[in-house]
N, C-alpha and C. Protein backbone atom coordinates (compact mmCIF):
# COMPACT_ATOMS: atom_id res chain seq x y z
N UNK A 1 0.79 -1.15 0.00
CA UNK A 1 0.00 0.00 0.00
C UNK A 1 0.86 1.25 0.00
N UNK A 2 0.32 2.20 -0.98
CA UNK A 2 1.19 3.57 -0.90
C UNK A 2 0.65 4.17 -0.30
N UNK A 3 1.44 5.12 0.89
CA UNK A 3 1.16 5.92 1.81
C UNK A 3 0.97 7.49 1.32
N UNK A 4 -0.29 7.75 1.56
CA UNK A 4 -0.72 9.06 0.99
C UNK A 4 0.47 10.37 0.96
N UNK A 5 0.76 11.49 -0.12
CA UNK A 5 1.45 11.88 0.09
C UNK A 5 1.43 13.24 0.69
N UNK A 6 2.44 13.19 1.86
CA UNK A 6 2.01 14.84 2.46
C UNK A 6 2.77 15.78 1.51
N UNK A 7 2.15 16.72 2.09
CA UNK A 7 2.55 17.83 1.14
C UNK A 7 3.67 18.86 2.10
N UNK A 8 4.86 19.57 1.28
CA UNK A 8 5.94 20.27 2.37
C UNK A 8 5.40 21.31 2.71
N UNK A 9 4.13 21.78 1.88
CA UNK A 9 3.52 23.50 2.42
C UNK A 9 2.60 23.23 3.27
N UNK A 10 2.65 24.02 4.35
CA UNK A 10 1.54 24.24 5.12
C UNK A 10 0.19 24.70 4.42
N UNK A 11 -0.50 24.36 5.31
CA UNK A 11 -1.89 24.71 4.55
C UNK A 11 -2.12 25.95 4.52
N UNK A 12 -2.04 26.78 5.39
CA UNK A 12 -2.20 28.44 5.74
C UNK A 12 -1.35 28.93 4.90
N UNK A 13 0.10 28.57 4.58
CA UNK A 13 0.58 28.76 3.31
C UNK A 13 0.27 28.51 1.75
N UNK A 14 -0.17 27.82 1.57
CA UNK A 14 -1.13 27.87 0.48
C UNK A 14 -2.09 28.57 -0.03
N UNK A 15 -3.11 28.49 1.22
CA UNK A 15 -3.88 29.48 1.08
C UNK A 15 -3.97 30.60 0.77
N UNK A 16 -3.17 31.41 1.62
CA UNK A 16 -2.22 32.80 1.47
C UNK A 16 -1.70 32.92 0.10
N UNK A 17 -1.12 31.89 -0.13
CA UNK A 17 -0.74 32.26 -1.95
C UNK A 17 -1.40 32.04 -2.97
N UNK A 18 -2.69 31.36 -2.98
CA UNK A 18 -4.02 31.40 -3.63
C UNK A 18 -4.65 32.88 -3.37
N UNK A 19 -5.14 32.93 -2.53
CA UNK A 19 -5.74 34.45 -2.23
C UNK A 19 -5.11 35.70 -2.93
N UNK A 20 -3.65 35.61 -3.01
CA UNK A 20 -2.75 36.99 -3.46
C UNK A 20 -3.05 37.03 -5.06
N UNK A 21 -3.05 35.31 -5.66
CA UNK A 21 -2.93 35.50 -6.94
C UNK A 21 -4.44 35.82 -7.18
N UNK A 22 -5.56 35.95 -6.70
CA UNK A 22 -6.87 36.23 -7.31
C UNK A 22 -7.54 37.94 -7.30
N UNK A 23 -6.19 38.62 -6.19
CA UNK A 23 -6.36 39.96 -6.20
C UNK A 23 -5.90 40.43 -7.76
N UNK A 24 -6.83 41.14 -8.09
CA UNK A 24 -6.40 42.27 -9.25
C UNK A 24 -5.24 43.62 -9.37
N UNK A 25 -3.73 43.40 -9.74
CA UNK A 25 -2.82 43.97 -9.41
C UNK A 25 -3.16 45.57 -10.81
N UNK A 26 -3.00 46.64 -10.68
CA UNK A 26 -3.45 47.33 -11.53
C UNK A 26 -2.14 48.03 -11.50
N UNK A 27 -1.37 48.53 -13.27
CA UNK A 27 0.13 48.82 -12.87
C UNK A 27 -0.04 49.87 -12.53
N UNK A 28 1.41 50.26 -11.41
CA UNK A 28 1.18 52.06 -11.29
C UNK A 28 2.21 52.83 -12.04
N UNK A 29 1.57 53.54 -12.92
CA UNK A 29 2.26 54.43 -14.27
C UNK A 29 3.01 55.86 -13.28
N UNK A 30 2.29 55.92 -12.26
CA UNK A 30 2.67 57.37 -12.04
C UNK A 30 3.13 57.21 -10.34
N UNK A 31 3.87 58.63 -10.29
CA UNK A 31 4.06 58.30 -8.85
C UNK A 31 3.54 59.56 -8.20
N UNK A 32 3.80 60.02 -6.59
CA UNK A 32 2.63 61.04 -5.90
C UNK A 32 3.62 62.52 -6.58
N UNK A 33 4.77 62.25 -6.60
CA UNK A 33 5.49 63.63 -7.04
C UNK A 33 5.08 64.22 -8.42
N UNK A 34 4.79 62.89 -9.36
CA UNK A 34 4.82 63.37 -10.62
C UNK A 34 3.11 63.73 -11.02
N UNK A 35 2.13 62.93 -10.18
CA UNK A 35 1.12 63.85 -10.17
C UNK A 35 0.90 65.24 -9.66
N UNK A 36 1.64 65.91 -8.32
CA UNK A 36 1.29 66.51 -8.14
C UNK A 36 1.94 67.60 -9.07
N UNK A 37 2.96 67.32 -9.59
CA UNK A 37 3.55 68.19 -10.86
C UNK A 37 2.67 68.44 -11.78
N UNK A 38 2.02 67.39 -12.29
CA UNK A 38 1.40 67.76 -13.78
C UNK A 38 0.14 68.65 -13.35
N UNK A 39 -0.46 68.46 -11.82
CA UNK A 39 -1.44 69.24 -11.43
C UNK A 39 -1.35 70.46 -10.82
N UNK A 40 -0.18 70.92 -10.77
CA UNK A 40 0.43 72.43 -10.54
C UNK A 40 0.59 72.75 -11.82
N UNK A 41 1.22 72.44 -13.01
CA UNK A 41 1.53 72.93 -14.52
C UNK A 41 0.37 73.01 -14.22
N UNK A 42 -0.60 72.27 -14.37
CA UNK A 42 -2.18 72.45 -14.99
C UNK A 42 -2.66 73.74 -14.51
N UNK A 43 -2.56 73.78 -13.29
CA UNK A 43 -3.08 75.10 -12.20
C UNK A 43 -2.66 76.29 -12.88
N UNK A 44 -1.14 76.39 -13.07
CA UNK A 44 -0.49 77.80 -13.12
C UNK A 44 -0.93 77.74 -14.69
N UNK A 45 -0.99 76.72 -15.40
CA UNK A 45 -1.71 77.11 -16.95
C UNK A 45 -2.81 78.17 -17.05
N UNK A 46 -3.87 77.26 -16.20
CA UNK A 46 -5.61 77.91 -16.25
C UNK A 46 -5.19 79.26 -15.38
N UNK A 47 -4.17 79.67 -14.42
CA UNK A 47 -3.94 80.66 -14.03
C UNK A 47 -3.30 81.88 -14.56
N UNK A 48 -2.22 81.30 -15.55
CA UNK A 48 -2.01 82.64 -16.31
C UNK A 48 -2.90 82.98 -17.99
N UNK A 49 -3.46 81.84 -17.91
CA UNK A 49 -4.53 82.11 -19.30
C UNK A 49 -6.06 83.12 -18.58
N UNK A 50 -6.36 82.75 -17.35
CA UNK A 50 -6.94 83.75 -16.65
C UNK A 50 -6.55 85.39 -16.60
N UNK A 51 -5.12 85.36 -15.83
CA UNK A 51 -4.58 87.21 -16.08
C UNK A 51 -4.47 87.39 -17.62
N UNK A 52 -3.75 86.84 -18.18
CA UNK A 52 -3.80 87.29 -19.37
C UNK A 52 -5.15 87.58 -20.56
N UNK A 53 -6.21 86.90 -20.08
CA UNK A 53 -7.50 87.24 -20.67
C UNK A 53 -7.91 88.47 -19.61
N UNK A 54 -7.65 88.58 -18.20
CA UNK A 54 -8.68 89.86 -17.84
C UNK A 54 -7.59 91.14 -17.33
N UNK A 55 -6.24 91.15 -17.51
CA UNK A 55 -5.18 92.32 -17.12
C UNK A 55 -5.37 92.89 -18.69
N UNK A 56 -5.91 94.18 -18.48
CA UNK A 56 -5.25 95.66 -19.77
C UNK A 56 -3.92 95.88 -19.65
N UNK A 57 -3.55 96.02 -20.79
CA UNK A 57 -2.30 96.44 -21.37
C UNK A 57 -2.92 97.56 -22.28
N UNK A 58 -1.77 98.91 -22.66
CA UNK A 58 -2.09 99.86 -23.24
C UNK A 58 -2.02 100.02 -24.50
N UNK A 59 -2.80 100.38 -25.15
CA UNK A 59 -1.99 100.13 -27.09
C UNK A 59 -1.82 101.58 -27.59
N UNK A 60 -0.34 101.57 -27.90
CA UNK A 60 0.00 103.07 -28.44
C UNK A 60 0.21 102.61 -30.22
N UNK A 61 -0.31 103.36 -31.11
CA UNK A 61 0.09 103.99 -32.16
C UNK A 61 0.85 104.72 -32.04
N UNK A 62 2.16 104.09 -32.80
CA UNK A 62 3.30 105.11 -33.26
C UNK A 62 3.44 105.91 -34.44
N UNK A 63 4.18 106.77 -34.53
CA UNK A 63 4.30 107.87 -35.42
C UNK A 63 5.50 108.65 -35.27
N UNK A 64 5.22 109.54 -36.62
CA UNK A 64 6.58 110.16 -37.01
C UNK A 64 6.42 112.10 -36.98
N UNK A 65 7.33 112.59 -36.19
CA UNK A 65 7.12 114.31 -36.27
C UNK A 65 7.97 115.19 -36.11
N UNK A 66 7.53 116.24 -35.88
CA UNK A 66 9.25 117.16 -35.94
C UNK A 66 8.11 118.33 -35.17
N UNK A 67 9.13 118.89 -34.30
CA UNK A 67 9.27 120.29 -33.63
C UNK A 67 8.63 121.39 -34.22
N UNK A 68 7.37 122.14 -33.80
CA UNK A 68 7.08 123.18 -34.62
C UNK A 68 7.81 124.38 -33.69
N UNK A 69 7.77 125.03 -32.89
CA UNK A 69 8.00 125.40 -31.81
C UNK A 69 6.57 126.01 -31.30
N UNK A 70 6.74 127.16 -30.33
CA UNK A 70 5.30 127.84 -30.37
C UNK A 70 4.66 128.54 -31.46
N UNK A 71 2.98 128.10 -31.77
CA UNK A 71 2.37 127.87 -32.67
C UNK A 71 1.82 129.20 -32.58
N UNK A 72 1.58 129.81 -33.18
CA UNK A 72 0.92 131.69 -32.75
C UNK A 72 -0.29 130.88 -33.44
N UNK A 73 -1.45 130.22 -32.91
CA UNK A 73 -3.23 129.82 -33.08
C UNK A 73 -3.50 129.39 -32.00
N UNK A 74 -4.98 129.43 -31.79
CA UNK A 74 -5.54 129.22 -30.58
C UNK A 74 -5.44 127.73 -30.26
N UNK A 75 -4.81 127.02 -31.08
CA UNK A 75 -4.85 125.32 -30.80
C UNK A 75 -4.00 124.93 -29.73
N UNK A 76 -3.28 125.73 -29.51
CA UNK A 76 -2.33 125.42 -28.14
C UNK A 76 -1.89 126.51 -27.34
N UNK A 77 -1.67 126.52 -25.99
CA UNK A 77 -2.04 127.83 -25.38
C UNK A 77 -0.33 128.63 -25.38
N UNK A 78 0.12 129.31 -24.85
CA UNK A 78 0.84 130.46 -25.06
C UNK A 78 2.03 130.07 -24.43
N UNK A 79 1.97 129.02 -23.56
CA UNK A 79 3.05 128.14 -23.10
C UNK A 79 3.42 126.85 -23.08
N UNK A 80 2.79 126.73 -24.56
CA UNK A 80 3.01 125.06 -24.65
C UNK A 80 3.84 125.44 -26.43
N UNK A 81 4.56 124.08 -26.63
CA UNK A 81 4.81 123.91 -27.77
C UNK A 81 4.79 123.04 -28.30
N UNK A 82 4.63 123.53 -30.07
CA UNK A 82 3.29 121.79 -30.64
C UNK A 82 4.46 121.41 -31.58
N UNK A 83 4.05 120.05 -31.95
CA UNK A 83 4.72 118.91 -32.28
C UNK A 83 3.73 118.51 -33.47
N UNK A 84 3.77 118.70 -35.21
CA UNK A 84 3.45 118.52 -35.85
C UNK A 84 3.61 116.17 -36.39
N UNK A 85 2.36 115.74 -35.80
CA UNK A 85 2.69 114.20 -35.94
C UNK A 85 2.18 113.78 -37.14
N UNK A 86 2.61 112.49 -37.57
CA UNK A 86 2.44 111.74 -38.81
C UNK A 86 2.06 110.73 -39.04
N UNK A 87 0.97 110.24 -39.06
CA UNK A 87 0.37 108.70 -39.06
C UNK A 87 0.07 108.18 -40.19
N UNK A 88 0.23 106.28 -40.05
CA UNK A 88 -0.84 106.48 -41.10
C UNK A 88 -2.33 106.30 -41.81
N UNK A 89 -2.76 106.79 -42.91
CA UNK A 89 -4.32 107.22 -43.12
C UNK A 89 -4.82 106.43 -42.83
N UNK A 90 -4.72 104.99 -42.89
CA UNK A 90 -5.75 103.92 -42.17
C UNK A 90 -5.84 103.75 -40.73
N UNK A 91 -5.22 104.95 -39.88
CA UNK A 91 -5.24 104.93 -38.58
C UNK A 91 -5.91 106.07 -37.78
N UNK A 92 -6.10 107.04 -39.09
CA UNK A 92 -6.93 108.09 -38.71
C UNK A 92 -8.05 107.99 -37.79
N UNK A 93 -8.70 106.89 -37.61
CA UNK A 93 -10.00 106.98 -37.09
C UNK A 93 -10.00 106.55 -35.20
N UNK A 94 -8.46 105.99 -34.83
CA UNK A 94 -7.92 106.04 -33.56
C UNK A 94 -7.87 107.25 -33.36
N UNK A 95 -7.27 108.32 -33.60
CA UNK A 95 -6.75 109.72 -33.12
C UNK A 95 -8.39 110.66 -32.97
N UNK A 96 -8.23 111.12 -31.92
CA UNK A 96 -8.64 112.31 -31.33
C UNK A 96 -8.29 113.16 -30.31
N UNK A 97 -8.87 114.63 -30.21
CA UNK A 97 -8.01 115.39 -29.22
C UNK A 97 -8.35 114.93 -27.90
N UNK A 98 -7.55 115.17 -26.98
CA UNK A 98 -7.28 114.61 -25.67
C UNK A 98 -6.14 113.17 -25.19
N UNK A 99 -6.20 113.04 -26.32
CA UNK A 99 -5.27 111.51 -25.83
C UNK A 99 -3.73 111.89 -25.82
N UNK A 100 -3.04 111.41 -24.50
CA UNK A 100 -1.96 111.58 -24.15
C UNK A 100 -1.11 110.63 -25.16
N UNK A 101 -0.13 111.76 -24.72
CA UNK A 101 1.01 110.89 -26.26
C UNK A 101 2.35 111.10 -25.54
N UNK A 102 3.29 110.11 -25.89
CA UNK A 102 4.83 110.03 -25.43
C UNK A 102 5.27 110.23 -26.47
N UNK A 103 6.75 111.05 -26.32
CA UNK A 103 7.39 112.07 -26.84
C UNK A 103 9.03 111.40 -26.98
N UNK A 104 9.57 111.04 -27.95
CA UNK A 104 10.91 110.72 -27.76
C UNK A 104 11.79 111.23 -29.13
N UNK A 105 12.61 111.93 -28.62
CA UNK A 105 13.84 112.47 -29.25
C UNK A 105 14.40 111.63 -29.84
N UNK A 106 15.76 111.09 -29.01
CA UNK A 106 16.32 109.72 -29.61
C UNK A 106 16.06 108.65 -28.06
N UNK A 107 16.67 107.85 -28.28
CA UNK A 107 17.13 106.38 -27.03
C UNK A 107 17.73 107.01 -26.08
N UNK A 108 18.76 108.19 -25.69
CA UNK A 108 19.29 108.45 -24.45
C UNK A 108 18.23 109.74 -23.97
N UNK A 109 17.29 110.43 -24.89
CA UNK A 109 16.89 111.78 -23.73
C UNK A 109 15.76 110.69 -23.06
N UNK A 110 15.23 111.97 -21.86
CA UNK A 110 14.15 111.20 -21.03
C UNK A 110 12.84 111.55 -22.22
N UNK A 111 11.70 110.92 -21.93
CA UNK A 111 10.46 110.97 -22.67
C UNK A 111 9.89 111.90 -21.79
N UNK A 112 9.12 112.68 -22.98
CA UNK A 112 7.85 113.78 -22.85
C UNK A 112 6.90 113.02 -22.74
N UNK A 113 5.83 113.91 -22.01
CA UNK A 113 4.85 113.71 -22.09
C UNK A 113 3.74 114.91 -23.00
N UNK A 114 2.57 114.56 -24.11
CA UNK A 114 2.13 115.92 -24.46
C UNK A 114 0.31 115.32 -24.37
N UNK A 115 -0.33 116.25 -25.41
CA UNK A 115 -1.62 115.61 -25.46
C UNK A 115 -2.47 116.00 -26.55
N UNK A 116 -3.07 114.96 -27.62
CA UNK A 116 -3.15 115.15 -28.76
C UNK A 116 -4.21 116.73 -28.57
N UNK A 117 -4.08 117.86 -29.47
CA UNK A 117 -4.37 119.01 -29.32
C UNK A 117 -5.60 119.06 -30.78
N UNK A 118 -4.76 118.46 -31.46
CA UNK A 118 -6.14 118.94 -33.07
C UNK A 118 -5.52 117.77 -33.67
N UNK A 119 -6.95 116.82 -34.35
CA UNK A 119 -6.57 115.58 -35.42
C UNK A 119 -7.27 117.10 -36.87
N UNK A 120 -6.80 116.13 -37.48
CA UNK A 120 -7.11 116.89 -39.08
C UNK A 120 -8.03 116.15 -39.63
N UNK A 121 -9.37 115.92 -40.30
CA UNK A 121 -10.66 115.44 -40.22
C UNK A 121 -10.60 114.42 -41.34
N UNK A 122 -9.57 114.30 -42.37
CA UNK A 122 -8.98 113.61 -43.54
C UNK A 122 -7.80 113.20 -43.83
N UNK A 123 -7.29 112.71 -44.05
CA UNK A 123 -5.81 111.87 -44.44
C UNK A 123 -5.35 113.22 -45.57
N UNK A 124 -3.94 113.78 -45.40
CA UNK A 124 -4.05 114.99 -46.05
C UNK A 124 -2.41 114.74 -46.80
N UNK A 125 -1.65 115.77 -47.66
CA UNK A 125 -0.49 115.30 -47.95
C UNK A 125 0.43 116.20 -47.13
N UNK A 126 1.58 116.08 -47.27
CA UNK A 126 2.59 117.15 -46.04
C UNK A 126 2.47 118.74 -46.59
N UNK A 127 2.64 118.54 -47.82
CA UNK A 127 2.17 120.15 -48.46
C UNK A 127 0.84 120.66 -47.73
N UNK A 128 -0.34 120.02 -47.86
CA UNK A 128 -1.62 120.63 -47.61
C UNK A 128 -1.86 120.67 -45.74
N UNK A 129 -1.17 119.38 -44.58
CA UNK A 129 -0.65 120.08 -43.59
C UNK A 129 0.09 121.02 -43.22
N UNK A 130 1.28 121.11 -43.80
CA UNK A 130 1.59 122.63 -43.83
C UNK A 130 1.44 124.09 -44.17
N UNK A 131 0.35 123.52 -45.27
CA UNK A 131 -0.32 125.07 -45.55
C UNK A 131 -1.32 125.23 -44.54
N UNK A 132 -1.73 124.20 -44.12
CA UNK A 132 -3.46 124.43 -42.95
C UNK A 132 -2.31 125.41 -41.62
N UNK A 133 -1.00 124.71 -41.35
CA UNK A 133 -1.06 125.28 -40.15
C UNK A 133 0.52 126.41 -40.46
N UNK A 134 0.06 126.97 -41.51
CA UNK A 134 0.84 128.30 -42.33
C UNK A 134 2.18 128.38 -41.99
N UNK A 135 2.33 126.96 -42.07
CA UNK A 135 4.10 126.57 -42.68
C UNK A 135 4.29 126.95 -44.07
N UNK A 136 5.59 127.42 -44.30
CA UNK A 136 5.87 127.69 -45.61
C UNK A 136 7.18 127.21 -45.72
N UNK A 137 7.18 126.01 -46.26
CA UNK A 137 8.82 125.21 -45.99
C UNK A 137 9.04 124.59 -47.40
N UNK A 138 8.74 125.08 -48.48
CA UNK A 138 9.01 124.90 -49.41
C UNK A 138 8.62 124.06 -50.15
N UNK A 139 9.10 123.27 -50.96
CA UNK A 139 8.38 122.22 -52.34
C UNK A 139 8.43 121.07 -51.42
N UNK A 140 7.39 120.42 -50.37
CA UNK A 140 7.39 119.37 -50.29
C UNK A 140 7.10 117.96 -51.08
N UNK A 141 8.05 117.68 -51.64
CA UNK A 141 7.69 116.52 -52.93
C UNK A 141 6.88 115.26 -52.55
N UNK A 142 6.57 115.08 -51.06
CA UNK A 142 5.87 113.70 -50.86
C UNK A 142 4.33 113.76 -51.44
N UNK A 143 3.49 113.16 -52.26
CA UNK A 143 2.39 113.34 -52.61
C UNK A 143 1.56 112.07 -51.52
N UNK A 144 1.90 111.18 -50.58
CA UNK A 144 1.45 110.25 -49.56
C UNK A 144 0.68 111.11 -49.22
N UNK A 145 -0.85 110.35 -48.34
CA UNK A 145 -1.51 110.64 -47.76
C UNK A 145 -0.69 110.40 -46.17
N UNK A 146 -1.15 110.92 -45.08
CA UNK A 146 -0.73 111.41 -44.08
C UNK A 146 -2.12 111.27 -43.28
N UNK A 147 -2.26 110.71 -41.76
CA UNK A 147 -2.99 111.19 -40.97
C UNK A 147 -2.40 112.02 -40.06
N UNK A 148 -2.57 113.43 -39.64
CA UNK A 148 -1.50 114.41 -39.32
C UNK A 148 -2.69 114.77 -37.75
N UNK A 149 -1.81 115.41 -36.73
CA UNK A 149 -2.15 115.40 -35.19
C UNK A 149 -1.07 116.61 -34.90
N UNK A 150 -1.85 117.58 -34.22
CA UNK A 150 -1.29 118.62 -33.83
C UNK A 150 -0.65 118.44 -32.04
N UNK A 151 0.65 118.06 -31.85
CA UNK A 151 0.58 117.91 -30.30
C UNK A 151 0.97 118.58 -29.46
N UNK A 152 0.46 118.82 -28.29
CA UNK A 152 0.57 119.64 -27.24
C UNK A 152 1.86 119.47 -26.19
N UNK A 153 3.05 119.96 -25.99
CA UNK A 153 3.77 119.75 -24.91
C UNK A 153 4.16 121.14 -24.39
N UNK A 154 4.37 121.24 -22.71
CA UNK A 154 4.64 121.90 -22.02
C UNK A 154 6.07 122.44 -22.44
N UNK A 155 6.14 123.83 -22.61
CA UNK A 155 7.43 124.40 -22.65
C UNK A 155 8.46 124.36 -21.66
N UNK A 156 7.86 123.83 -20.30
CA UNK A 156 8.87 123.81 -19.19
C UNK A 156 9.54 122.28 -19.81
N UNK A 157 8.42 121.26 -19.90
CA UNK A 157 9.06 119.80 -20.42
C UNK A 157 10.12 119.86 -21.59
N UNK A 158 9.75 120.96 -21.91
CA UNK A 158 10.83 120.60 -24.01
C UNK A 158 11.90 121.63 -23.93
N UNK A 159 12.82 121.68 -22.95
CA UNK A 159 14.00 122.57 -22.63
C UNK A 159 14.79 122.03 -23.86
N UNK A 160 14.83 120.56 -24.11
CA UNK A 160 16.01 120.02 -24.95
C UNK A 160 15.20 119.93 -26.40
N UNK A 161 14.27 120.51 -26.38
CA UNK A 161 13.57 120.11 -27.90
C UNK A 161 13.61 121.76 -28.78
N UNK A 162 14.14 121.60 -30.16
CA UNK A 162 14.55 122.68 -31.02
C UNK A 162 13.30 122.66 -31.85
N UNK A 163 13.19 123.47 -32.66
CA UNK A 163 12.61 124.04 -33.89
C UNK A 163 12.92 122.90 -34.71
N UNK A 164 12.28 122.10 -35.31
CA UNK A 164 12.91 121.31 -36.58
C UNK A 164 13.08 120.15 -35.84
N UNK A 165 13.65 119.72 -34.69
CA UNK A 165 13.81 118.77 -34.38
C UNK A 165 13.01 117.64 -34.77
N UNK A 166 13.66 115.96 -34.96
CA UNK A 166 12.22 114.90 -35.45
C UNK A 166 12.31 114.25 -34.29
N UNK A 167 11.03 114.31 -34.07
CA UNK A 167 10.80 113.30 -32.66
C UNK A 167 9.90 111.61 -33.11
N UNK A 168 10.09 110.94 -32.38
CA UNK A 168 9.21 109.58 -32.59
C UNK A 168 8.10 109.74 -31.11
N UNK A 169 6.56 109.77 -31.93
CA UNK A 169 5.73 109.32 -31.09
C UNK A 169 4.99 108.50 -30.52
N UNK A 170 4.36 108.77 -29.50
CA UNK A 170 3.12 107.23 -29.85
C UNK A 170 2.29 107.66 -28.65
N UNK A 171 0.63 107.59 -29.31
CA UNK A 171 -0.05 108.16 -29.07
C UNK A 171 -1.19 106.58 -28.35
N UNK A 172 -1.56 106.56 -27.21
CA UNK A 172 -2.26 106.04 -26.16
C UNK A 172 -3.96 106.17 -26.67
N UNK A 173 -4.04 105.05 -27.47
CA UNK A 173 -5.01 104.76 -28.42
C UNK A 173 -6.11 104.43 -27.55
N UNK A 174 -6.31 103.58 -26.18
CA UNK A 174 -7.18 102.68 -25.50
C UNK A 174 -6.29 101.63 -24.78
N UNK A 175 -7.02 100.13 -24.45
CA UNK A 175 -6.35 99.31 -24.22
C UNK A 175 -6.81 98.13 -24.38
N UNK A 176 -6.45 96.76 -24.22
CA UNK A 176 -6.95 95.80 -24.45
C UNK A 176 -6.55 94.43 -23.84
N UNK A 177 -6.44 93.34 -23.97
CA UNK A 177 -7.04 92.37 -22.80
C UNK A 177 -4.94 92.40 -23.57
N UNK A 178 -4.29 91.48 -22.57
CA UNK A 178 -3.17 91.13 -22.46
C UNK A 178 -2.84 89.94 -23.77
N UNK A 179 -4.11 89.46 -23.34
CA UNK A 179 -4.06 87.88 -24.51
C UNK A 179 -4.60 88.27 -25.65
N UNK A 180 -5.24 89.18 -26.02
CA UNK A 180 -4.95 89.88 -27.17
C UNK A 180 -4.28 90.43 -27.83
N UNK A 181 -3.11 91.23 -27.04
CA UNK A 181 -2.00 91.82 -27.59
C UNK A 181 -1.36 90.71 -27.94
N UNK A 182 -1.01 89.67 -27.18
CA UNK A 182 0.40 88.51 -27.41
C UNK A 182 -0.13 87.89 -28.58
N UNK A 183 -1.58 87.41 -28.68
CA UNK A 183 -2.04 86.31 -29.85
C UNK A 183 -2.65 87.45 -31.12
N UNK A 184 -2.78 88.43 -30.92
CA UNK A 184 -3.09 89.08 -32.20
C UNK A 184 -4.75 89.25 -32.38
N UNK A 185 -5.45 88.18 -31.99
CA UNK A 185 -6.71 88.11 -32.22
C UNK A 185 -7.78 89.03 -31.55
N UNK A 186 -7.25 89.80 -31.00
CA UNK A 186 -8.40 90.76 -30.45
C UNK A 186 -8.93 91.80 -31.42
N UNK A 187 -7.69 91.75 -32.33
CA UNK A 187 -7.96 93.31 -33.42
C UNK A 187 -8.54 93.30 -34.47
């Protein structure tokens, strides 16, 4: 007669290793650091796509002008001196009087400050601005249309600014969402 055969595992051992293999092991792809990473990127994403849709930024139109000095017309008062500006005609319809404008010589002076004083009601050529504001500077040969802006700066501010001088401007149009300026699509 053959004697039944025991077995070397305990029974509670067996068991135990039946039970483990019927649990469902699910792999782990990620670990606690690298989630909480991708869920901070995520955060500071939806957070700066937030400021940047509701923070204004300012939009200046730039332009081109030169020094009139003081203007003998009622368009600017008796201690200011105007700044004949130059835009162009498809921008005419931004400019009106009151809007503050920055004033720059070259890259080392400090910037003026002035304030648009008279827009001109049509895109005009440099000859026919200078006859409106009874310049007489000779054969101006440019036949371009021009949107032209009469500007206002303080005579105490323009110690370093001459007769003739060309200044670069830019005139403080409005403003608009941040994420519009960077992506283009607001305009």
């Amino acid at each position: 007669m053959i004697a039944p055969r025991q077995s070397i595992f305990r029974e509670k051992a067996l068991k135990h290793y039946t039970q483990g293999k019927k649990k469902d092991i699910l792999p782990n792809f990620s670990s606690i650091p690298a989630t909480v990473f991708v869920w901070a990127l995520l955060g500071s994403l939806i957070m700066t796509g937030l400021v940047s849709w509701y923070v204004q930024v300012p939009v200046y139109l730039p332009g081109n002008g030169f020094v009139l000095g003081h203007l003998q017309q009622a368009l600017v008062g008796n201690n200011e001196i105007s700044v004949l500006a130059f835009f162009p005609p498809n921008e005419l319809a931004k400019l009106r009087a009151g809007q503050p404008v920055k004033i720059l010589i070259d890259t080392n002076s400090p910037q003026m400050n002035g304030v648009v004083a008279q827009v001109l009601p049509e895109a005009t050529t440099l000859a026919t601005a200078f006859k409106h504001y009874g310049l007489n500077l000779g054969n101006v040969g440019s036949q371009t249309l021009q949107a032209v802006a009469l500007i206002a700066l303080s005579a105490s501010l323009s110690t370093t600014l001459s007769t003739g001088s060309s200044v670069v401007i830019e005139v403080n149009t409005g403003t608009e969402s941040m994420f519009s300026a960077i992506s283009g699509l607001g305009n």
